[in-house]
N, C-alpha and C. Protein backbone atom coordinates (compact mmCIF):
# COMPACT_ATOMS: atom_id res chain seq x y z
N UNK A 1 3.03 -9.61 10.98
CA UNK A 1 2.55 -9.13 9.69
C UNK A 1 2.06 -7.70 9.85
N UNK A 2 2.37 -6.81 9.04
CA UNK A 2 1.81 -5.22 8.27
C UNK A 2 0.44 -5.25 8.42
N UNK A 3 0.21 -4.10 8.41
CA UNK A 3 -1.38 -3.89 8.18
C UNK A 3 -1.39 -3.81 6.41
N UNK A 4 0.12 -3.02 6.28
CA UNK A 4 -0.07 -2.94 4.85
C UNK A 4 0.59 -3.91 3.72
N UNK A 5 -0.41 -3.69 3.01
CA UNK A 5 -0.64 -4.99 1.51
C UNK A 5 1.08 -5.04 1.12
N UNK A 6 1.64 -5.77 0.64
CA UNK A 6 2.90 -6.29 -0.03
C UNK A 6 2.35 -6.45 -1.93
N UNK A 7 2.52 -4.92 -2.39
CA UNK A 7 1.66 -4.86 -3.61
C UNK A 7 3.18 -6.20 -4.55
N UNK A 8 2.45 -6.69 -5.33
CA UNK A 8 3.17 -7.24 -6.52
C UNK A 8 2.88 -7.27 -7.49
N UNK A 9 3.74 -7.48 -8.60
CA UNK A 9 3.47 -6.79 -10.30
C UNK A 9 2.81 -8.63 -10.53
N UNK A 10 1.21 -8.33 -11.14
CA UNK A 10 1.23 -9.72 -11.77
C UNK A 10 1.58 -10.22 -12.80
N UNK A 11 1.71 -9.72 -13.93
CA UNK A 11 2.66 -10.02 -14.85
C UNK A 11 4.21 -10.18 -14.76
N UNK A 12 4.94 -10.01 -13.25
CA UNK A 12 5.92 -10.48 -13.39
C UNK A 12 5.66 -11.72 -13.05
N UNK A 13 4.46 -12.48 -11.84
CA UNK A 13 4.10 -13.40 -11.28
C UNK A 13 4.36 -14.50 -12.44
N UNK A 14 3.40 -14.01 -13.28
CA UNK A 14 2.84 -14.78 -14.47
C UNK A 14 4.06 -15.75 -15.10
N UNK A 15 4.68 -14.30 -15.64
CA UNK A 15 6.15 -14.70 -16.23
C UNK A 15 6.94 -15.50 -15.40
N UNK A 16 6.79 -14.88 -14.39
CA UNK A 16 8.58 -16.14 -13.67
C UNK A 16 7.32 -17.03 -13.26
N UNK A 17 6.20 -17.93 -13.39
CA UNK A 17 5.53 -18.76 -12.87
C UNK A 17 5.72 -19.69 -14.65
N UNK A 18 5.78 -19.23 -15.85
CA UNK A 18 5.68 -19.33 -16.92
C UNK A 18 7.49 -19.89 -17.23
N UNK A 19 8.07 -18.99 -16.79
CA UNK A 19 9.45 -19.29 -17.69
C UNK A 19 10.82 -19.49 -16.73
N UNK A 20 10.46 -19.16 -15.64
CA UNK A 20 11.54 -19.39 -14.32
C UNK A 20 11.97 -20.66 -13.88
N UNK A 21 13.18 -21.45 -14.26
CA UNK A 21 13.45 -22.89 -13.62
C UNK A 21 13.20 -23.42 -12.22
N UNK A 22 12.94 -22.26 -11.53
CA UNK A 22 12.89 -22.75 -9.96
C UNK A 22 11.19 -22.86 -9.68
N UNK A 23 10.25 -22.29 -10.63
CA UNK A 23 8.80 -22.43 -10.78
C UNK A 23 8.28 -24.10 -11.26
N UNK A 24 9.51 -24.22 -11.63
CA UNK A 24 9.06 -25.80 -12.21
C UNK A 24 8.82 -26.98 -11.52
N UNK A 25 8.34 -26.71 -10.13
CA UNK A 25 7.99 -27.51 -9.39
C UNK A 25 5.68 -26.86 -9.47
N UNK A 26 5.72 -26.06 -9.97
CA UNK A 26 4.20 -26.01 -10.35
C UNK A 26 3.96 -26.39 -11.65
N UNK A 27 4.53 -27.01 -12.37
CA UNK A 27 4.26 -27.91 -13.64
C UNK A 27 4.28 -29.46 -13.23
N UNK A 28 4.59 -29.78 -12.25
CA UNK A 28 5.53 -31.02 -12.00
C UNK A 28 6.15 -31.70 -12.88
N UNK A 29 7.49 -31.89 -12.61
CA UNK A 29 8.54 -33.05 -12.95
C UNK A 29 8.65 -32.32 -14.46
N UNK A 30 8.37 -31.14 -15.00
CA UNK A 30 8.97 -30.08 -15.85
C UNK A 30 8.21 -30.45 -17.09
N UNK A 31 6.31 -30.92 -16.47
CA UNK A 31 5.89 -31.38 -17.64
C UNK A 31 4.40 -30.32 -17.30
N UNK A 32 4.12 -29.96 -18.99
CA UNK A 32 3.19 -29.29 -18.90
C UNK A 32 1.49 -30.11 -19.11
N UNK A 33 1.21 -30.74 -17.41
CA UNK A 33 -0.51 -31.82 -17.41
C UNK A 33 -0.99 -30.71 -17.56
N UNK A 34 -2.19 -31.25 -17.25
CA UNK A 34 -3.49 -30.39 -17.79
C UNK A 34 -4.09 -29.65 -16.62
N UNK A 35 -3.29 -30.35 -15.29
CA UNK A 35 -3.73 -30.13 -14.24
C UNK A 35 -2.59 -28.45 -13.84
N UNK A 36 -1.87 -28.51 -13.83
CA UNK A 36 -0.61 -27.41 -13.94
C UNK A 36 -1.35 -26.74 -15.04
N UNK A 37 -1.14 -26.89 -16.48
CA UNK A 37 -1.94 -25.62 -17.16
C UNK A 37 -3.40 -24.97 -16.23
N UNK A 38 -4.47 -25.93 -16.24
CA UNK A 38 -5.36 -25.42 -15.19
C UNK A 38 -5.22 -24.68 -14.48
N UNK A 39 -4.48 -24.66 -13.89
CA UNK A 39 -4.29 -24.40 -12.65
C UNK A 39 -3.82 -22.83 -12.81
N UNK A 40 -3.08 -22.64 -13.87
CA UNK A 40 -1.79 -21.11 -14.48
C UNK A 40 -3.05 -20.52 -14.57
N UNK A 41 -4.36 -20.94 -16.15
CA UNK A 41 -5.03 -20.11 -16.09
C UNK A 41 -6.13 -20.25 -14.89
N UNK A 42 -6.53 -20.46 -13.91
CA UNK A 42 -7.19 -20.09 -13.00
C UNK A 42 -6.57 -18.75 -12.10
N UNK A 43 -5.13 -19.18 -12.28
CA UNK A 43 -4.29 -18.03 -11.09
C UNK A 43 -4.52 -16.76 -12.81
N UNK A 44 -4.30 -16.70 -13.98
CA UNK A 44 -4.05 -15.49 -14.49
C UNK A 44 -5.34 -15.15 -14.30
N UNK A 45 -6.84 -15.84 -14.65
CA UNK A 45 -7.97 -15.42 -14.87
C UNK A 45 -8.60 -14.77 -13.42
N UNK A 46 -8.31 -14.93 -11.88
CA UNK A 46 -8.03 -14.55 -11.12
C UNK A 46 -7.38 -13.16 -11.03
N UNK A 47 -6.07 -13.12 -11.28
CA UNK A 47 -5.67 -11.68 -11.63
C UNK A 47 -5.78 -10.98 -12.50
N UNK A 48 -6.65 -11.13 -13.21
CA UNK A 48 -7.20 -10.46 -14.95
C UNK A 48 -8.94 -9.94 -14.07
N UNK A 49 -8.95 -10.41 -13.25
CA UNK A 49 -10.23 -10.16 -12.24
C UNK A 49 -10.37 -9.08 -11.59
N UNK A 50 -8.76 -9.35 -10.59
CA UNK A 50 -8.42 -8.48 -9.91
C UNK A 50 -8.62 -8.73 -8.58
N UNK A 51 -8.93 -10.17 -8.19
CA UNK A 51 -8.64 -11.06 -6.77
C UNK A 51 -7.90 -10.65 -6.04
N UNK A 52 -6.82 -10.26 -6.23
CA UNK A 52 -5.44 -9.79 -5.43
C UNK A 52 -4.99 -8.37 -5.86
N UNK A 53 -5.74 -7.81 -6.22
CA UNK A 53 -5.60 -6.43 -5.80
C UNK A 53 -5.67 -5.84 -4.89
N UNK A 54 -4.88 -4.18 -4.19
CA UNK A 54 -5.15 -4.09 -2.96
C UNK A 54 -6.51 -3.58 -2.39
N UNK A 55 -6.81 -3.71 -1.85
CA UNK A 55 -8.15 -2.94 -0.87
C UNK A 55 -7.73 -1.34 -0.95
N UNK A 56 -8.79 -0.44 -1.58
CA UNK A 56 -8.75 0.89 -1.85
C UNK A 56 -8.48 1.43 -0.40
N UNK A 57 -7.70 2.20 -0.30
CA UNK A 57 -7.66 3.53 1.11
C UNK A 57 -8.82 3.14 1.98
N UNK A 58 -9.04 2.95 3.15
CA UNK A 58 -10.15 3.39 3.83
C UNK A 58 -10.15 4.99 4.28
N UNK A 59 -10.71 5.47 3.90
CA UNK A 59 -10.94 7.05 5.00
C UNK A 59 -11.52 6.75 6.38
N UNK A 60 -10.97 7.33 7.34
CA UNK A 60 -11.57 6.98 8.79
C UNK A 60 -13.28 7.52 8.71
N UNK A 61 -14.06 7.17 9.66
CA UNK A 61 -15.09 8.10 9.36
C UNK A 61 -14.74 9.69 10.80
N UNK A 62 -13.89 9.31 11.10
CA UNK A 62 -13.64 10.54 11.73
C UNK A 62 -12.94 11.55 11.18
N UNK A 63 -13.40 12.69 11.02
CA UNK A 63 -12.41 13.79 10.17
C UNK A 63 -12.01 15.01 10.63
N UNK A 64 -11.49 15.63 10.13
CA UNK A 64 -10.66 16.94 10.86
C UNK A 64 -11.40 17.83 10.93
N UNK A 65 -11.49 18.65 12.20
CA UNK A 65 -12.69 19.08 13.07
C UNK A 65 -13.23 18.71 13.29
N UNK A 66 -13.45 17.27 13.12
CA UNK A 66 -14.79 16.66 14.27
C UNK A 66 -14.30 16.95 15.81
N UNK A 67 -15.66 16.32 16.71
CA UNK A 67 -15.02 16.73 18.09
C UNK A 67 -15.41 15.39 18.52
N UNK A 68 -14.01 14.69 19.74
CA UNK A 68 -14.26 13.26 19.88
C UNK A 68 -13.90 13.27 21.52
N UNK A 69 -14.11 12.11 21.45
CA UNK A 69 -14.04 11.34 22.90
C UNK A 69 -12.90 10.64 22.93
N UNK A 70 -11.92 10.48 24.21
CA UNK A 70 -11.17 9.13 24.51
C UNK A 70 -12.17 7.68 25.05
N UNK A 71 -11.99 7.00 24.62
CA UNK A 71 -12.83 5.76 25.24
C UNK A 71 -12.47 5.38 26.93
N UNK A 72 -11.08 5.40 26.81
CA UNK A 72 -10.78 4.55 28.16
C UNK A 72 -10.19 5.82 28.75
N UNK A 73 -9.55 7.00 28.36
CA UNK A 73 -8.87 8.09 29.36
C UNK A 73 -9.42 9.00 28.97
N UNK A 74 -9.65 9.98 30.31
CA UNK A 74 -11.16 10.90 30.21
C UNK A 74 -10.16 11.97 30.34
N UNK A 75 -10.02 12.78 28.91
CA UNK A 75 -8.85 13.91 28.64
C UNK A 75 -10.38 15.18 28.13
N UNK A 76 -11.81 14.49 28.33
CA UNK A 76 -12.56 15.51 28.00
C UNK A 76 -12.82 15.54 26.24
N UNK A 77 -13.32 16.44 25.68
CA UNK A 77 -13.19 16.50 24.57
C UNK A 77 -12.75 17.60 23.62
N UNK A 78 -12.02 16.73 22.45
CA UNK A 78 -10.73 17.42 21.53
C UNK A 78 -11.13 17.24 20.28
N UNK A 79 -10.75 18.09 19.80
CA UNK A 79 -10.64 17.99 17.89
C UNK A 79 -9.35 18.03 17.46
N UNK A 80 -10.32 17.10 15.92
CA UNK A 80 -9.66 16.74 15.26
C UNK A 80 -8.32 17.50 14.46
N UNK A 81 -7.36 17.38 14.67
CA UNK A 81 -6.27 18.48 13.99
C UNK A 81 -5.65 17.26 12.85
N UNK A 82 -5.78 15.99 12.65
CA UNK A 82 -4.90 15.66 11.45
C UNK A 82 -4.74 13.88 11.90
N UNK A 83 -4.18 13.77 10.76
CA UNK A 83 -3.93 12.23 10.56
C UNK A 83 -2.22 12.44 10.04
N UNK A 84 -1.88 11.18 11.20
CA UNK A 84 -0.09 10.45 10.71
C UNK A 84 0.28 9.43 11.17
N UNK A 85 0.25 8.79 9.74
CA UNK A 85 0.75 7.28 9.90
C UNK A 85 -0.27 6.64 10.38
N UNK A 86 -1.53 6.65 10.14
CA UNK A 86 -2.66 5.57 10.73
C UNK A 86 -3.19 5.68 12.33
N UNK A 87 -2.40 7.33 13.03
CA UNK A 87 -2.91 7.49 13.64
C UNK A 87 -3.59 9.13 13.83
N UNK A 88 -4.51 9.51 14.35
CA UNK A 88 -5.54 10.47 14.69
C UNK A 88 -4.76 11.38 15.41
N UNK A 89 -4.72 12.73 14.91
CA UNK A 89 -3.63 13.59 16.34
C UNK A 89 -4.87 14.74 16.71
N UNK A 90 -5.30 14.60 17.27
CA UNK A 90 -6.46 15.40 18.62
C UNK A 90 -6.05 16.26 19.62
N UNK A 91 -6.18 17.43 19.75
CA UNK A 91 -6.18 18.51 20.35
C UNK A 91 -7.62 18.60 21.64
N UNK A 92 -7.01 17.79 23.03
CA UNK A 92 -7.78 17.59 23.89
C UNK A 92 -7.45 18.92 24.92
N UNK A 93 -8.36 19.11 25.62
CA UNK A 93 -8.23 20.58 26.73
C UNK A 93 -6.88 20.45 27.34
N UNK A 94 -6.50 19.47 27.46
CA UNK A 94 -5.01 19.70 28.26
C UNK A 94 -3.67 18.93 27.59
N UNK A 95 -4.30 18.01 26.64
CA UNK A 95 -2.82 17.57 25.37
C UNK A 95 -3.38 17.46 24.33
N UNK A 96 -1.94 17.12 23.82
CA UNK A 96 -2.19 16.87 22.60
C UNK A 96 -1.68 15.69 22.03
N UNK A 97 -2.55 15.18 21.27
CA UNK A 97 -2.87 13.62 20.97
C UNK A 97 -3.06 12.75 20.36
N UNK A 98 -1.78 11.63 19.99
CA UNK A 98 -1.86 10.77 18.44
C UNK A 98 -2.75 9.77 19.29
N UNK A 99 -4.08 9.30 18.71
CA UNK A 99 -4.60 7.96 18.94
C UNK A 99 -4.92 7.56 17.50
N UNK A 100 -5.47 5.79 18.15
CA UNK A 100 -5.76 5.05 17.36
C UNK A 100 -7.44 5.41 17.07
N UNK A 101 -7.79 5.27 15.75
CA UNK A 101 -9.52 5.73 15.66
C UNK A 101 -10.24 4.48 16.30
N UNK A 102 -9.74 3.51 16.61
CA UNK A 102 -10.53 2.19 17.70
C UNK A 102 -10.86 2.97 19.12
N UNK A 103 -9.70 4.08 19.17
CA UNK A 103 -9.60 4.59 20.66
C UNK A 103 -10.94 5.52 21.12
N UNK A 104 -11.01 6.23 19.86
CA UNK A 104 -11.94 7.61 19.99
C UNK A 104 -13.32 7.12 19.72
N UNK A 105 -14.14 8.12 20.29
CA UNK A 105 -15.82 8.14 19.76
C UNK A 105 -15.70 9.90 19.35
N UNK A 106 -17.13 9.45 18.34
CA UNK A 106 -17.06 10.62 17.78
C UNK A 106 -18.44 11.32 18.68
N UNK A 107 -18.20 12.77 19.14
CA UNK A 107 -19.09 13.40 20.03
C UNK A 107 -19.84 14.40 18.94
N UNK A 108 -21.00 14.41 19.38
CA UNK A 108 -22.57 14.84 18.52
C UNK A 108 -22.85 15.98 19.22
N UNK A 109 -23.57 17.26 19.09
CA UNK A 109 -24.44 18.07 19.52
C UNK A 109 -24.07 18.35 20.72
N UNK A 110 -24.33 18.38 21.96
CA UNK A 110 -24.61 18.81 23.36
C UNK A 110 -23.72 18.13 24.02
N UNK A 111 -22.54 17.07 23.80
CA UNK A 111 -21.88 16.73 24.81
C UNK A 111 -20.27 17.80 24.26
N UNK A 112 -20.94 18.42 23.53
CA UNK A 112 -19.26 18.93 22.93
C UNK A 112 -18.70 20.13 23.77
């Protein structure tokens, strides 16, 4: 599995859950109980909520020009030059460097 969300339209949900022949196994036996209606509006009132919406952007809290640390390989310390694709690219004294932000610490005052 992705890190990233599999967005879907809920009103198409709705509809082919509403009017699609192959959905008609969540009505059972192609009858509309009370338990199947229930059930539709719990899932629309749910997405009228916004339950399954995606999770907004996180911003890293590390940002461009900060000055960081490797955790496990001691390359010294580098700044921040940019973000691609979910990873951190760092300008350390002797490379240069896509990590993961799990990888880095962020360096303060006097160790920089």
């Amino acid at each position: 599995m992705t890190d990233k969300p599999r967005l879907i339209d809920a009103d198409k949900l709705l509809k082919w859950i509403e009017e699609s022949p192959e959905a008609e196994g969540f009505w059972g036996e192609g009858e509309m109980t009370v338990q199947a209606t229930q059930s539709f509006d719990n899932l629309d009132d749910a997405i009228a909520l916004g339950k399954f919406d995606p999770d907004p952007p996180q911003q890293p809290d590390i940002q461009i020009g900060d000055w960081v640390r490797h955790k496990s390989i001691d390359r010294g310390v580098g700044r921040v030059m940019g973000f691609f694709e979910g990873l951190i690219n760092v300008q350390f004294p002797d490379v240069y460097a896509s990590c993961f932000e799990r990888n880095l610490l962020k360096v303060e005052g006097k160790e920089k």
